[in-house]
Protein backbone atom coordinates (compact mmCIF):
# COMPACT_ATOMS: atom_id res chain seq x y z
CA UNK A 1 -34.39 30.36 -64.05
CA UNK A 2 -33.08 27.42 -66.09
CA UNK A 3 -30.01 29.12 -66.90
CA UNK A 4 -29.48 29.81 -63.42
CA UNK A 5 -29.78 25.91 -62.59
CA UNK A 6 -27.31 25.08 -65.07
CA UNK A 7 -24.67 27.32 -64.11
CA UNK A 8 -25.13 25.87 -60.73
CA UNK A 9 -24.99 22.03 -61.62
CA UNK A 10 -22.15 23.34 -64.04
CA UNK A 11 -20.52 24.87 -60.61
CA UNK A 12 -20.99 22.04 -58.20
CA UNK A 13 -19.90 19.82 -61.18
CA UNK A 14 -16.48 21.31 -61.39
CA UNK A 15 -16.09 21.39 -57.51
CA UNK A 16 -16.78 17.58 -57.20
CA UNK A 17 -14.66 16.78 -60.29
CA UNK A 18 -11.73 19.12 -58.23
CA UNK A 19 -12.29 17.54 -54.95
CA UNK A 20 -12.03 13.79 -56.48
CA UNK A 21 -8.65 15.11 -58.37
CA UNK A 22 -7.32 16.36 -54.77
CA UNK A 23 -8.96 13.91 -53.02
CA UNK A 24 -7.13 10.87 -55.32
CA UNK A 25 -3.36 13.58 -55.24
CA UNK A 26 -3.70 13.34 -51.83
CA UNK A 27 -3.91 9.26 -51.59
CA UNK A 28 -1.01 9.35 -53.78
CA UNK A 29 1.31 11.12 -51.53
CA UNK A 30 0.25 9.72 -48.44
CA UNK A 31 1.08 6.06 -50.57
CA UNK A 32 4.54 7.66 -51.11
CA UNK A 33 4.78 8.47 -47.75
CA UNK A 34 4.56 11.87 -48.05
CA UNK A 35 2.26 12.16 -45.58
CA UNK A 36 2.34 16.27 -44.40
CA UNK A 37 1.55 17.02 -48.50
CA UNK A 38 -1.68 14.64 -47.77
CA UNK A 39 -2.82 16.32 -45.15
CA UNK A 40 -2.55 19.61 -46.84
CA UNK A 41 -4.73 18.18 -49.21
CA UNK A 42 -7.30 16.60 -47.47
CA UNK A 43 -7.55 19.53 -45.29
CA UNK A 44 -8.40 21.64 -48.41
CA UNK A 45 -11.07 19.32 -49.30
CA UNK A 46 -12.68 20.10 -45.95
CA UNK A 47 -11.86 23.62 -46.61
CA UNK A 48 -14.65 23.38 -49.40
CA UNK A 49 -16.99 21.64 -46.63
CA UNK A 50 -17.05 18.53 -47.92
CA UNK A 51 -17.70 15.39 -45.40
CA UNK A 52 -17.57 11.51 -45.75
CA UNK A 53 -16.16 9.04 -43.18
CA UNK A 54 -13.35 8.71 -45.71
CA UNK A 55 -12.16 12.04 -45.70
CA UNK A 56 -11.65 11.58 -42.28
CA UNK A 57 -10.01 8.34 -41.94
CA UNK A 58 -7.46 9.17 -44.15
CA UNK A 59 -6.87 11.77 -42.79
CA UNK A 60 -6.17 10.31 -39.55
CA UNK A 61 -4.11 7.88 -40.98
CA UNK A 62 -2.12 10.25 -42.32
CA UNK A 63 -1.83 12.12 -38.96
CA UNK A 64 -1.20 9.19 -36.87
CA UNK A 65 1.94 8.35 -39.28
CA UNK A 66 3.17 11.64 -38.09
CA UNK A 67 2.50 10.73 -34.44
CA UNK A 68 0.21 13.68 -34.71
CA UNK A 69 -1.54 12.74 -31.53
CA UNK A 70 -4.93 14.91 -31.35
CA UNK A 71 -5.34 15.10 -34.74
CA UNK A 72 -5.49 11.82 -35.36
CA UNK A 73 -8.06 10.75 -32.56
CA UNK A 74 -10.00 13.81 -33.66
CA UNK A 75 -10.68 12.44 -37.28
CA UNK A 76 -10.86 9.15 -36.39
CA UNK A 77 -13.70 10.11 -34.14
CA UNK A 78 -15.31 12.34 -36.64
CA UNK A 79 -14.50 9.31 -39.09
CA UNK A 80 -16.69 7.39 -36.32
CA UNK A 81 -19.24 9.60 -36.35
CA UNK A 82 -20.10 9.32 -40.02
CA UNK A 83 -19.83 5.51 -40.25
CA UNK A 84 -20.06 4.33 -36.66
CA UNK A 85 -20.31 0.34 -37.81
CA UNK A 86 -16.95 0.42 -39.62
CA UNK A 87 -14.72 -1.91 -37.59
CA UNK A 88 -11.58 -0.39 -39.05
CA UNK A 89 -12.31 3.05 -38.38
CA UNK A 90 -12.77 1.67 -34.94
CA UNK A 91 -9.70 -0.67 -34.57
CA UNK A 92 -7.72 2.01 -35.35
CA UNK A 93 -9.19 4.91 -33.43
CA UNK A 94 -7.99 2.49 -30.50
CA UNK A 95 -4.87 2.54 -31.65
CA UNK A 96 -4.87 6.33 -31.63
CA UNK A 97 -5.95 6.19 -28.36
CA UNK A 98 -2.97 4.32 -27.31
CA UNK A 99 -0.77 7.18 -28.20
CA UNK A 100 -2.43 9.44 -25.32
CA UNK A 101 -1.19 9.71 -21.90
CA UNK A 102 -4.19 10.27 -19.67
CA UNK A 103 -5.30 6.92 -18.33
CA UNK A 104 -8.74 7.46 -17.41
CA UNK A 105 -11.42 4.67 -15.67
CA UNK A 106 -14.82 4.49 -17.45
CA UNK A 107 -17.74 4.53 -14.97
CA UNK A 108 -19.97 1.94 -16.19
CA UNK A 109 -23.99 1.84 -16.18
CA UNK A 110 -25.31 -0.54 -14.26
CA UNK A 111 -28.83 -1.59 -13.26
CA UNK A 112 -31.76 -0.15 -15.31
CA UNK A 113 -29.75 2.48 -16.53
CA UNK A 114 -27.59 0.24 -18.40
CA UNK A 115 -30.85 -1.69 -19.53
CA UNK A 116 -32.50 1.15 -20.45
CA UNK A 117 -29.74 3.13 -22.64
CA UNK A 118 -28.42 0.04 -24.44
CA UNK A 119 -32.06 -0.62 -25.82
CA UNK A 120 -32.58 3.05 -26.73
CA UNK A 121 -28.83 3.26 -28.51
CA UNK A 122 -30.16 -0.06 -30.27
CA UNK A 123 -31.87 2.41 -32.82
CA UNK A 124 -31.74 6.40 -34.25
CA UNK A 125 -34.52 8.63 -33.04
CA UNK A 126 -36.27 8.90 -36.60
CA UNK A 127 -36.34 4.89 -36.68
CA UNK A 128 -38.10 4.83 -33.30
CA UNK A 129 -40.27 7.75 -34.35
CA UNK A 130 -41.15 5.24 -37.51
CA UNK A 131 -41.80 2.42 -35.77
CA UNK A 132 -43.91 4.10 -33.34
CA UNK A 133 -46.45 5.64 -36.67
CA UNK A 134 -45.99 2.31 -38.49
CA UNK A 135 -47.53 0.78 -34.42
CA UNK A 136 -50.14 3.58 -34.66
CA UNK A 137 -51.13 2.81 -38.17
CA UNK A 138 -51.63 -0.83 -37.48
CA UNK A 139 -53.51 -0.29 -34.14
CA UNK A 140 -56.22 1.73 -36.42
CA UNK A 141 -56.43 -0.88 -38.46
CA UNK A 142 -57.28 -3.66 -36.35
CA UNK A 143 -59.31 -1.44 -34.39
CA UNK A 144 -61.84 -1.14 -37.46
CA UNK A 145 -61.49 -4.77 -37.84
CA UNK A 146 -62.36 -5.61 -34.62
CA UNK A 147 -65.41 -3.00 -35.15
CA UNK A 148 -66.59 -4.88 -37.81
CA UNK A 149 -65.58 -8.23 -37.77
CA UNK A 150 -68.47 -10.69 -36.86
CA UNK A 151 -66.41 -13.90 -36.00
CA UNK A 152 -65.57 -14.14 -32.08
CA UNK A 153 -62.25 -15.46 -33.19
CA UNK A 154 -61.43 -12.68 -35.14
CA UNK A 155 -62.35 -10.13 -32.65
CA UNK A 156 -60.06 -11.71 -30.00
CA UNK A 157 -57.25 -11.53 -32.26
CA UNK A 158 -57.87 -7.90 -33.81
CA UNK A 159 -58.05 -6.72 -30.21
CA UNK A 160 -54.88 -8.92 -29.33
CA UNK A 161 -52.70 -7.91 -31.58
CA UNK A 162 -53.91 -3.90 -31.65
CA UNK A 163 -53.13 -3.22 -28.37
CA UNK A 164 -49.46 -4.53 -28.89
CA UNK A 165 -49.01 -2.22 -31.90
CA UNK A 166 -50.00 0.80 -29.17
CA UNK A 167 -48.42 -0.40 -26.56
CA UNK A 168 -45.23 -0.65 -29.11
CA UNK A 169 -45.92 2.61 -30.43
CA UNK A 170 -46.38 3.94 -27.35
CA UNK A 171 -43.04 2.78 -26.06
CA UNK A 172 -41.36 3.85 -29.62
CA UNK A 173 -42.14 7.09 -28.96
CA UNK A 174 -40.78 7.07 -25.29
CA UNK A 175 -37.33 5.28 -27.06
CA UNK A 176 -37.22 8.50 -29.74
CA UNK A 177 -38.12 11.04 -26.91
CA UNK A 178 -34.69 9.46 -24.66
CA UNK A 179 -32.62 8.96 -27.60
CA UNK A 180 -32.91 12.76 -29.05
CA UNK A 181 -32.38 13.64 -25.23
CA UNK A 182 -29.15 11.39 -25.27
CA UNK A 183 -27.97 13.14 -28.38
CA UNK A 184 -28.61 16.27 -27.04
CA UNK A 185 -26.48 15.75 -23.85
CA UNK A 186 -23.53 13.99 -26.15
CA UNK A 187 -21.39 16.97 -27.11
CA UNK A 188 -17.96 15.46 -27.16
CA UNK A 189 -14.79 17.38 -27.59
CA UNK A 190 -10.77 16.21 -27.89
CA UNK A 191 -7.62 18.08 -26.22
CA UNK A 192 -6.00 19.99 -28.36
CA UNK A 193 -2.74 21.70 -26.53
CA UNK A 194 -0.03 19.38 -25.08
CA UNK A 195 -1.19 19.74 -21.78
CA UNK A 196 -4.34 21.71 -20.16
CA UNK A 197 -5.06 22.44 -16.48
CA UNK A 198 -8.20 22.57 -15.62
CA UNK A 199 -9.83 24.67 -13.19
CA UNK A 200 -12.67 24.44 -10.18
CA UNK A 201 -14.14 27.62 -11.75
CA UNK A 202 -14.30 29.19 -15.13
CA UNK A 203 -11.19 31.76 -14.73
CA UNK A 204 -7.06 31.49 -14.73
CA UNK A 205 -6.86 31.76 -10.95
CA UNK A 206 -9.18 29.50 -9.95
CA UNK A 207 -7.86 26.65 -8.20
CA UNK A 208 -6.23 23.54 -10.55
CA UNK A 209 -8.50 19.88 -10.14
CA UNK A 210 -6.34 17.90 -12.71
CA UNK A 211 -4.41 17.93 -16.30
CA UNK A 212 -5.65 16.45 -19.45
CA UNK A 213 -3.02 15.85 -22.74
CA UNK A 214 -3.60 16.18 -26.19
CA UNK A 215 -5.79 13.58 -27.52
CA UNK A 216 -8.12 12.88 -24.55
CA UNK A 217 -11.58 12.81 -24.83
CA UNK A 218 -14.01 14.58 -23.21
CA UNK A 219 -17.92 15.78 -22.77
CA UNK A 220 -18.86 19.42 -22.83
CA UNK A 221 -21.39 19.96 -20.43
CA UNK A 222 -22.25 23.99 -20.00
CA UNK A 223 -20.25 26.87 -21.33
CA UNK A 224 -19.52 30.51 -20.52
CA UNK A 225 -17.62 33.31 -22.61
CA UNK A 226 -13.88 31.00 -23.27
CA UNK A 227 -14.56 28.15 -20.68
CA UNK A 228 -15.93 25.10 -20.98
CA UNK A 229 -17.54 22.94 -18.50
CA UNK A 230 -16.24 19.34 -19.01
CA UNK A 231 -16.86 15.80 -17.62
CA UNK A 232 -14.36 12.81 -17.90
CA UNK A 233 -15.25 9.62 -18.35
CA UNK A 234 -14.66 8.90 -14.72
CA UNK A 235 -17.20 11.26 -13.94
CA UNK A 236 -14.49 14.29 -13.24
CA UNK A 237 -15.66 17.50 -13.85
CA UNK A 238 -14.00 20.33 -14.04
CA UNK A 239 -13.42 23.84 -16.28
CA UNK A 240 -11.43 24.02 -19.59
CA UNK A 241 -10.35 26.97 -22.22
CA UNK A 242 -12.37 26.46 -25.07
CA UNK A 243 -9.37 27.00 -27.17
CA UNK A 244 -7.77 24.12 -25.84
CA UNK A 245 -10.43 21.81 -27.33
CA UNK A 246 -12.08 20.88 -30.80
CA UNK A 247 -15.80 19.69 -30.70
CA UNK A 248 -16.50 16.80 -32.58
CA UNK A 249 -20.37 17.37 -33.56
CA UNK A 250 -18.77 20.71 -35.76
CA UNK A 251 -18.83 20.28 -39.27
């Protein structure tokens, strides 16, 4: 069994040390502008399933050099994905965006809606689902001490400050339960085929609602055998081939 282990550290040893040596050829020739060898490169790394926001933005670079439209969104977004803070992944997925031709209105939230997703995007589901035990734990806590604490004073506050851990845990929980729903529902995909007509229905003769162009964005809503149901950010919806598409939550 311990021979076993070191053959595979020994194996996943080499392929790190092999990825890092393509990983570092490949920043060479995109540096030299040789930027179709790069992506060769990179893509081989991937080929090994390796991940890191990196990866991906270089990647991208590489692709928007070439004017490589989809591609180039695509890993910036999956760049995005990894490291959604990094303001240069960001600045230049923007850029990317630029290069696309559909010109499509965002639908904002307003109201309570808007309220209510910007404070449950504020956090991840497991940080909610922490603070919510770290709430519980505390309630149980000053629940003893309120059981056995003589002082009226200290009584008031046990029982003060215990019901606002449950009521935060309470609403913690409620935050984790929406934001795993909101990940659920967020299955975004880009266009992948110069242009794509999308249908009322999920067959070829089914009547044309509208176009989308390589590089545009959209939300996968339902499926069936090689269609996709999509939504725009407009709130269009409409049927796609699933070969004219790449999901972004695949890796």
């Amino acid at each position: 069994m311990r021979a076993i282990t070191l053959i595979v550290f020994c194996f996943s040893f080499f392929g790190y040390s092999q990825n890092n040596q393509l990983f570092e050829e490949a920043n060479a020739l995109y540096n030299e502008g040789k930027y179709a060898e790069a992506i060769d490169k990179y893509e081989n790394i991937l080929d090994s399933d390796i991940h890191s926001a990196e990866l991906y933005f270089n990647l991208a670079n590489a692709n928007y050099k070439l004017n490589n439209i989809a591609p180039s969104v695509y890993y910036y977004e999956k760049a995005k994905l990894l490291n959604p803070n990094d303001e240069e992944i960001k600045n230049n997925l923007a850029f990317a965006k630029n290069m696309t031709i559909d010109a499509i209105d965002t639908v904002p939230d307003v109201g309570f809606t808007k309220i209510l997703k910007n404070l449950v995007n504020t956090l991840n589901a497991d940080t909610w689902a922490t603070i919510a035990i770290v709430g519980v734990f505390v309630f149980v806590l000053l629940f003893l001490l309120y059981h056995f604490a003589h002082a009226t004073s200290r009584k008031r506050l046990a029982f003060v400050i215990s019901v606002v851990s449950l009521f935060l845990a309470c609403l913690s929980v409620a935050m984790a339960f929406q934001r795993v729903q909101l990940d659920k529902r967020d299955n975004p995909a880009i266009v992948f085929v110069q242009e794509s007509r999308v249908k009322a229905d999920p067959n070829k003769t089914s009547e044309e609602v509208f176009r989308l162009h390589e590089g545009t964005k959209v939300q996968i809503l339902d499926s069936y055998e090689d269609w996709n149901k999509i939504q725009l950010s407009d709130n269009s919806i409409g049927w796609i081939q699933s070969q004219d598409i790449r999901l972004l939550n695949d890796f």
